[in-house]
C-alpha atoms as a PDB file:
ATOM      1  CA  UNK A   1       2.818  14.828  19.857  1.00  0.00           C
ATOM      2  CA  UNK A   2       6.092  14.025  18.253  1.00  0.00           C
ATOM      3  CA  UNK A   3       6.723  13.128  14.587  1.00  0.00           C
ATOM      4  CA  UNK A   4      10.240  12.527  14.545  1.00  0.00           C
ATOM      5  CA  UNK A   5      12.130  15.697  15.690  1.00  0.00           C
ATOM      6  CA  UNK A   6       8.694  17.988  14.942  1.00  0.00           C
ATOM      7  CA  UNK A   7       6.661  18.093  18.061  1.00  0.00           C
ATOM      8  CA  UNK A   8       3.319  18.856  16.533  1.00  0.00           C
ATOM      9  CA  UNK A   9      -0.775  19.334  17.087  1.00  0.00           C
ATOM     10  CA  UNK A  10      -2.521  15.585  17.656  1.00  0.00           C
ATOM     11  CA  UNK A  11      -4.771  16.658  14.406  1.00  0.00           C
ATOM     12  CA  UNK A  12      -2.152  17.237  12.159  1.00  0.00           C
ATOM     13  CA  UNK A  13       0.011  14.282  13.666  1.00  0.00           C
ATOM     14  CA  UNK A  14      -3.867  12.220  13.012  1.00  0.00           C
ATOM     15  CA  UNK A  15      -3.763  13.930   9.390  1.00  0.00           C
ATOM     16  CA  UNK A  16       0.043  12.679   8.822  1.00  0.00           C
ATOM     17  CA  UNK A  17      -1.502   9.382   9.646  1.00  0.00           C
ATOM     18  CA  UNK A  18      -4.100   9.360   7.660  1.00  0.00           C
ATOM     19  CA  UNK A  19      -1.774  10.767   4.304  1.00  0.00           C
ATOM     20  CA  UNK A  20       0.505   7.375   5.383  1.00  0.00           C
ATOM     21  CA  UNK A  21      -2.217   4.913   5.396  1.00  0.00           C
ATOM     22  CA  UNK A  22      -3.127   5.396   2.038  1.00  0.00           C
ATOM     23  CA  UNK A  23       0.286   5.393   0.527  1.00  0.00           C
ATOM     24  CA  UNK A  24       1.389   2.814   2.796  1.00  0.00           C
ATOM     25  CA  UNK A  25      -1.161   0.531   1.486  1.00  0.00           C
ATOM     26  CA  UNK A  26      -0.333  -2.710   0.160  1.00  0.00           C
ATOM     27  CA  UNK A  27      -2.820  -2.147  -3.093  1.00  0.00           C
ATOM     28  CA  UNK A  28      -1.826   1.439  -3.311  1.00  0.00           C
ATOM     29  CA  UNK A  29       1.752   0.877  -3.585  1.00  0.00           C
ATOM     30  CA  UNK A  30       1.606  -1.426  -6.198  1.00  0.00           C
ATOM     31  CA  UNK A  31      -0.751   0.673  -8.030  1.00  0.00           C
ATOM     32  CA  UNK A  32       1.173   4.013  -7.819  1.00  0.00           C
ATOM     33  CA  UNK A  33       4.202   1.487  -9.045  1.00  0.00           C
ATOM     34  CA  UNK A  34       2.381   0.446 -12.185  1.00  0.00           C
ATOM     35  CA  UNK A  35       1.063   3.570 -13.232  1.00  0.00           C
ATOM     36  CA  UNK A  36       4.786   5.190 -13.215  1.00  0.00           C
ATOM     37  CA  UNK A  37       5.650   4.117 -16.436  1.00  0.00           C
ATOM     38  CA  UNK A  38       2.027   5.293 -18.578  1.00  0.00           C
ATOM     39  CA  UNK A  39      -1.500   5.344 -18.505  1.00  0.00           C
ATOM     40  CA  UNK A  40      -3.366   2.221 -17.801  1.00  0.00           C
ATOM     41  CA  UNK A  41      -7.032   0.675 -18.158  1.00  0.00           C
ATOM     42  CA  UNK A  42      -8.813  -0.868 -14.583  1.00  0.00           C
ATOM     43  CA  UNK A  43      -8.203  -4.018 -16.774  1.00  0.00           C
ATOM     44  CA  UNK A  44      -4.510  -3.858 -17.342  1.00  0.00           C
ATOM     45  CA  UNK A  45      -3.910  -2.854 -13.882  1.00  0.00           C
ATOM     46  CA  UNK A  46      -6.250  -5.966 -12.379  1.00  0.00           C
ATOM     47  CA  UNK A  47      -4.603  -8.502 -14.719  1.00  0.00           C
ATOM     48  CA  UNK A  48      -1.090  -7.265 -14.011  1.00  0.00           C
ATOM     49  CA  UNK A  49      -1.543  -7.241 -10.186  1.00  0.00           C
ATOM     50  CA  UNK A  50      -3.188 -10.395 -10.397  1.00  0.00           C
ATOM     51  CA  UNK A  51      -4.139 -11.219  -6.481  1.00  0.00           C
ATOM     52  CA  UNK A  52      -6.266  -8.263  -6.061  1.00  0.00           C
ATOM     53  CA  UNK A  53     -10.333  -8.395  -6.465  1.00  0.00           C
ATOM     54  CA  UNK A  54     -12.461  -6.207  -8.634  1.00  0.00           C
ATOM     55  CA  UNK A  55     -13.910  -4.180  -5.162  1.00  0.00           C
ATOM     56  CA  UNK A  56     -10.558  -4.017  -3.368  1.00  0.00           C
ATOM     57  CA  UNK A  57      -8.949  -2.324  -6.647  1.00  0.00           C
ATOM     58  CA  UNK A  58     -12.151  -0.135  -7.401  1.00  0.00           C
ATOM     59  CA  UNK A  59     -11.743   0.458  -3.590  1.00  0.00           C
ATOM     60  CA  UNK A  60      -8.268   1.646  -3.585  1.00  0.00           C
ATOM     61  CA  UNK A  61      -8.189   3.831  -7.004  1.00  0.00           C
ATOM     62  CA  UNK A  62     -11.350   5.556  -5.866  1.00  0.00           C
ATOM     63  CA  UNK A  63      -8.960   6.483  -2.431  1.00  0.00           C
ATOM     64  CA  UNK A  64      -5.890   7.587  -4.520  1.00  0.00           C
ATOM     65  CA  UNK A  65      -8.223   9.755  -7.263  1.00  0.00           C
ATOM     66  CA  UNK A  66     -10.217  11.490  -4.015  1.00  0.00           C
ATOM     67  CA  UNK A  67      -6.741  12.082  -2.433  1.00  0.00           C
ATOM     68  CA  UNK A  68      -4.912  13.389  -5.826  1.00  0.00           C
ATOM     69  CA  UNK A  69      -2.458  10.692  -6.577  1.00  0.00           C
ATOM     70  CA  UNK A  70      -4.143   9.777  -9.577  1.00  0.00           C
ATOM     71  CA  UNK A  71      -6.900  10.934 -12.621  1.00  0.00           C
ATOM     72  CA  UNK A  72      -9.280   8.469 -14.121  1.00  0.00           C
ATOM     73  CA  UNK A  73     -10.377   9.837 -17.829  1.00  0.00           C
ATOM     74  CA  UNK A  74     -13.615   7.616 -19.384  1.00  0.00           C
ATOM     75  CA  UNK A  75     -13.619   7.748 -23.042  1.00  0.00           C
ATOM     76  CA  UNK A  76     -16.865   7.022 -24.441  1.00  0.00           C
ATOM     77  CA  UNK A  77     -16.983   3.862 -26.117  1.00  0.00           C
ATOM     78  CA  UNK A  78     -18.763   0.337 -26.036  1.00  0.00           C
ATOM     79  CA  UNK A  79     -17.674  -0.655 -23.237  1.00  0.00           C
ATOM     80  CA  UNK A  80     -16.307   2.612 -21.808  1.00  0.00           C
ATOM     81  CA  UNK A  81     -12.644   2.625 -21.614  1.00  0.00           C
ATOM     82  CA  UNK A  82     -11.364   4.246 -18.106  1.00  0.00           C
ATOM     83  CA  UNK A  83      -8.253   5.121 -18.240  1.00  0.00           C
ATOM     84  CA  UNK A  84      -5.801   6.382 -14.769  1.00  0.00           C
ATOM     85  CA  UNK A  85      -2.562   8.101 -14.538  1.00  0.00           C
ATOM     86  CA  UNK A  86      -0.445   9.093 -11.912  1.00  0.00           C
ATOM     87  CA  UNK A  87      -0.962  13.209 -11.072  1.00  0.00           C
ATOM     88  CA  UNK A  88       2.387  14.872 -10.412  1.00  0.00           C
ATOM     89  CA  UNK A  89       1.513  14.484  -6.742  1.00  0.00           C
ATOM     90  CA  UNK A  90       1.423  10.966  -7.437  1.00  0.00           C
ATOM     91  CA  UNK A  91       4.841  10.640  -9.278  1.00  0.00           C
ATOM     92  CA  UNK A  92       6.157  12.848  -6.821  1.00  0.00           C
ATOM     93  CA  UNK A  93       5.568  10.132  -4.200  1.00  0.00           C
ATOM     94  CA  UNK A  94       7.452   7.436  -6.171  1.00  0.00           C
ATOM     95  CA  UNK A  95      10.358   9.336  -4.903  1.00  0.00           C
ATOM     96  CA  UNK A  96       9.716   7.937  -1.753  1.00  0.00           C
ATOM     97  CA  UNK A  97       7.907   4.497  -2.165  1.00  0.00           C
ATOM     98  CA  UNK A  98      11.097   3.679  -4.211  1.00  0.00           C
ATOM     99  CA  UNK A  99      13.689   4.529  -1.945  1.00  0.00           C
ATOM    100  CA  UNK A 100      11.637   2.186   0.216  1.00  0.00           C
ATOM    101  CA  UNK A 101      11.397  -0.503  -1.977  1.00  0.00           C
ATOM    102  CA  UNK A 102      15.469  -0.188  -2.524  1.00  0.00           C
ATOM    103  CA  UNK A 103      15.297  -0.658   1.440  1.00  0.00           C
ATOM    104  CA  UNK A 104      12.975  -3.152   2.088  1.00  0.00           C
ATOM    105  CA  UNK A 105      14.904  -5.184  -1.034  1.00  0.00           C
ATOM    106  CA  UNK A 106      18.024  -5.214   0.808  1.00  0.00           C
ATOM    107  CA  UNK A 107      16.770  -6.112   4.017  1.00  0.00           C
ATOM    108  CA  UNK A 108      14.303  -8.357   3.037  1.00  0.00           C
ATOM    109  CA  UNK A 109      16.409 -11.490   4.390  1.00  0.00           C
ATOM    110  CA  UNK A 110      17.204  -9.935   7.861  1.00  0.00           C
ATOM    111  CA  UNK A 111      12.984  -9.306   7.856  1.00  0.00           C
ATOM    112  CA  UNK A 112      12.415 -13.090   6.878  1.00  0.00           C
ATOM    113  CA  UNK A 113      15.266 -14.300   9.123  1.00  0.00           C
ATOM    114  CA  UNK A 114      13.528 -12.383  12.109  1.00  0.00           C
ATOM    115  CA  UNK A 115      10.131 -13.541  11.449  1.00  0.00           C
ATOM    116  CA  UNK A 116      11.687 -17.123  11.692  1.00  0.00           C
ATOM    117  CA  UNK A 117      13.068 -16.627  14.605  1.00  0.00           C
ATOM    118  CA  UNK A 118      10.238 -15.148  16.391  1.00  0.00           C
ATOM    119  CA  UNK A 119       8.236 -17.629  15.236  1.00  0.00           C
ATOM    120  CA  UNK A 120      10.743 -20.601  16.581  1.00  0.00           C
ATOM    121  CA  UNK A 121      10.332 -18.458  19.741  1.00  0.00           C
ATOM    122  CA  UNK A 122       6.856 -17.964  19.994  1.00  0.00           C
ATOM    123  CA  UNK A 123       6.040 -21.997  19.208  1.00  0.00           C
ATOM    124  CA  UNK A 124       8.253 -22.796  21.963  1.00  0.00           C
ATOM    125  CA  UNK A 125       6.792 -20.739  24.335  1.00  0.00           C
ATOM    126  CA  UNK A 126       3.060 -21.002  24.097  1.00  0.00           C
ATOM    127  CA  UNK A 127       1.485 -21.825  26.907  1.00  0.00           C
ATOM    128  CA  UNK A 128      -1.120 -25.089  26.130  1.00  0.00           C
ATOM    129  CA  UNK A 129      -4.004 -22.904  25.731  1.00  0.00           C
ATOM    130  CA  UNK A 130      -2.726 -21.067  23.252  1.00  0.00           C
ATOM    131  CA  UNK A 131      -0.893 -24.213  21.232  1.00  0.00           C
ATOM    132  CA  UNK A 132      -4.480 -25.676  21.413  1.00  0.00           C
ATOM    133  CA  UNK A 133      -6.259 -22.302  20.679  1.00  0.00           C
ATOM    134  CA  UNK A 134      -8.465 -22.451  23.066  1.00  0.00           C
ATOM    135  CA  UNK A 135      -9.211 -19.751  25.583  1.00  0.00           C
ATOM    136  CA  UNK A 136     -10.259 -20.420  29.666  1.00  0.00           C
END
């Protein structure tokens, strides 16, 4: 298989994958992005992100500690405070996830300008089953 100019094995191309989907994730990004600065509590991180449930964020920091992007430290205490920083693994990938956040900020109009037009498109040439959405 090809990934870009390397023509490698399917398994490593599947492991590649696999490495992408978790920094590529919506919740992941943001929470790599949050942690750059310092340490924060699950609480800090859930109120500053906002739209995200308790599961998906438990969810997705579990993911990024078992793949080494981030520590979580508990310090004993009533409640226990849990704490989770970035790992240099996970600052290093900042380097990238911020270059593409510098892209997808510039582009971001010819994105929403496409996604017009495609929609325009696509309502103008449903057939009436689809416009309905109903199926045969």
């Amino acid at each position: 298989m090809k990934l870009g100019n390397l023509d490698l094995p399917s398994e490593v191309c599947r492991s590649v994958g696999d490495v992408l989907g978790r920094i590529g994730d919506k919740w992941s990004v943001l929470v790599i992005v949050m942690l750059a600065e310092h340490p924060l509590r699950f609480s800090e991180l859930r109120r500053s992100i906002g739209t995200v449930s308790q599961k998906m964020l438990t969810a997705t920091l579990r993911g990024l500690e078992r793949d080494g992007y981030l520590t979580r430290t508990v310090t004993p205490s009533i409640p226990p405070r849990v704490d989770y920083a970035l790992t240099e693994m996970g600052r290093d990938v900042l380097v990238p996830l911020n270059a593409l956040a510098q892209w997808a900020l510039a582009r971001r109009e010819q994105v929403e300008a496409a996604r017009r037009a495609y929609d325009a498109k696509a309502e103008n040439t449903a057939s009436p089953d689809e416009a309905t959405g109903e199926s045969a």
